[in-house]
Protein backbone atom coordinates (compact mmCIF):
# COMPACT_ATOMS: atom_id res chain seq x y z
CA UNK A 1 18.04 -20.30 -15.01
CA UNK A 2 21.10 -22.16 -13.90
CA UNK A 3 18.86 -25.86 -13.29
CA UNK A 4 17.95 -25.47 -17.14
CA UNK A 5 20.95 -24.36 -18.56
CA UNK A 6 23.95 -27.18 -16.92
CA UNK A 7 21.68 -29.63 -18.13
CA UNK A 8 21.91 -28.58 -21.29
CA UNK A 9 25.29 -27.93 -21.14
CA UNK A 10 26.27 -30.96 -20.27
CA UNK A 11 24.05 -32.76 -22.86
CA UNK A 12 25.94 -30.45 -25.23
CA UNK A 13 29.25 -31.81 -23.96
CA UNK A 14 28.39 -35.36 -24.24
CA UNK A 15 28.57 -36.11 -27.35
CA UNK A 16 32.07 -34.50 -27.00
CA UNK A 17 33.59 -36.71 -23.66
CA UNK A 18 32.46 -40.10 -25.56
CA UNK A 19 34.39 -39.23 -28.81
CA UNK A 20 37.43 -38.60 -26.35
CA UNK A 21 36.84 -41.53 -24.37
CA UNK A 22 36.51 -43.45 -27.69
CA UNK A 23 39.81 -41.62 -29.05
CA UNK A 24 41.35 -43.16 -25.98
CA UNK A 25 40.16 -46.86 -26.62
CA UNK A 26 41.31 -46.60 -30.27
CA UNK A 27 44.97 -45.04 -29.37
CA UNK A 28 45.46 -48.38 -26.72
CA UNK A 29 44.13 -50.07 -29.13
CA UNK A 30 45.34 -49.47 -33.12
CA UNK A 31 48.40 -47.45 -32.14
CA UNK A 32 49.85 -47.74 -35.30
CA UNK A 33 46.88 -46.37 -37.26
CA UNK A 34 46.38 -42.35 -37.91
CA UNK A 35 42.86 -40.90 -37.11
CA UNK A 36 41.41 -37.87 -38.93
CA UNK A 37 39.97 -36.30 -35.80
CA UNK A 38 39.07 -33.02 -36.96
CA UNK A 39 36.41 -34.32 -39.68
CA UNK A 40 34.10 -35.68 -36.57
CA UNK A 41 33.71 -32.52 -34.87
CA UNK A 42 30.73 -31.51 -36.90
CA UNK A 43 29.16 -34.40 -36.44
CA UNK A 44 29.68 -33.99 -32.81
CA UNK A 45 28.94 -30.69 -32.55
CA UNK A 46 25.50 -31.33 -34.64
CA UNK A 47 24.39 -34.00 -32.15
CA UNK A 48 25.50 -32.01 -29.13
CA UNK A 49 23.58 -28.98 -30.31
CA UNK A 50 20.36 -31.74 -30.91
CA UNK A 51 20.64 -33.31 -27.35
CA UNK A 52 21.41 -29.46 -25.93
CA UNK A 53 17.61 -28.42 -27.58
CA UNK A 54 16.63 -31.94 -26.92
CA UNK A 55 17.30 -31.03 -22.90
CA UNK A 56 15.88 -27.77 -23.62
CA UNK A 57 12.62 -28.82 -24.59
CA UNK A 58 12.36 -32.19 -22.20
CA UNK A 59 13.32 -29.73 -18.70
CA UNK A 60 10.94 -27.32 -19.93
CA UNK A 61 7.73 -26.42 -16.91
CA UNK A 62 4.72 -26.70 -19.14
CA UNK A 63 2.87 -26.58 -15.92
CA UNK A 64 1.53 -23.24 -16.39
CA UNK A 65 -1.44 -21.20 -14.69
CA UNK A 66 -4.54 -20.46 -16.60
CA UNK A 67 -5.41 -16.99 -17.74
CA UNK A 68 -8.21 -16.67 -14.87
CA UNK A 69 -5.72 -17.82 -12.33
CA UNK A 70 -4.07 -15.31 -9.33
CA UNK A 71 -0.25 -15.58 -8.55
CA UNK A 72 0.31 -15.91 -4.50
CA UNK A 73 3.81 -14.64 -3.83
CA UNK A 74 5.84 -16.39 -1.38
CA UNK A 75 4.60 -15.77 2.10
CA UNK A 76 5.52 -16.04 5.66
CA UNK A 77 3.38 -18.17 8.00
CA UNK A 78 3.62 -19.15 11.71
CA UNK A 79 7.28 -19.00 11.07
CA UNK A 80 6.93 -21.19 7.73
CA UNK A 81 8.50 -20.15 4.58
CA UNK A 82 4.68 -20.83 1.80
CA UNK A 83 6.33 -20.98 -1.43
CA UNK A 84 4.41 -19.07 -4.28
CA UNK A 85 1.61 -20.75 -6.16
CA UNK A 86 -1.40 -19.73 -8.10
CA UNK A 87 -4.66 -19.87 -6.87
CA UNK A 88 -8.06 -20.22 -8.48
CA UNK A 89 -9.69 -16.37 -8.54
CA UNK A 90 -11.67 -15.74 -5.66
CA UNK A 91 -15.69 -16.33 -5.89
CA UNK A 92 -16.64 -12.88 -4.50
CA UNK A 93 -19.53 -11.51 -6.24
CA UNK A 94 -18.38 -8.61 -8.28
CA UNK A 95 -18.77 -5.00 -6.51
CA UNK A 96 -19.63 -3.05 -9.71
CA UNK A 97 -23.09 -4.52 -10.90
CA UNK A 98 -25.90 -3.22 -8.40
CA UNK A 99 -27.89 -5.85 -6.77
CA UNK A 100 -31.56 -5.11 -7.53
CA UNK A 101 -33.84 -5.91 -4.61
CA UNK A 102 -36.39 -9.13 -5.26
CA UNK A 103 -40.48 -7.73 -5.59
């Protein structure tokens, strides 16, 4: 939960530290000039909301199992932490249908 939500966070903040950084640049540099800075947060907040889903959507796992597939938890071997995957269903034949004997 945490790896997909700071990225989005701080995609959301972006757009935010640039228009400060940018404030900066234009105090140093047209002192003598007043800013409106309140009409550009919309704008900033729209685009930081865009790049948050934008972050959303790009971090998201599509690497999903198929339907037929079995989960493996996590596992212990010969002292080796086996992370948990899935695993292709197993190709036993299938104990409910009786196997008729050949003639």
């Amino acid at each position: 939960m945490i790896r997909t939500l700071v990225p989005s966070v701080l995609l959301f903040c972006l757009p935010f530290g640039l228009y400060f950084l940018w404030l900066g640049f234009q105090k140093k540099r047209d002192a003598e000039e007043a800013i409106d800075k309140r009409k550009h947060f919309s704008w900033i907040a729209i685009v930081g909301f865009v790049l948050a889903i934008g972050g959303f959507v790009f971090f998201t796992d599509f690497r999903g199992a198929t339907p037929d597939e079995v989960y493996i938890p996590p596992s212990y071997k010969d002292g080796k932490l086996v992370p948990g995957h899935f695993a292709p269903p197993t190709s036993a034949p299938p104990t409910s249908a009786p196997r008729t004997p050949a003639p």
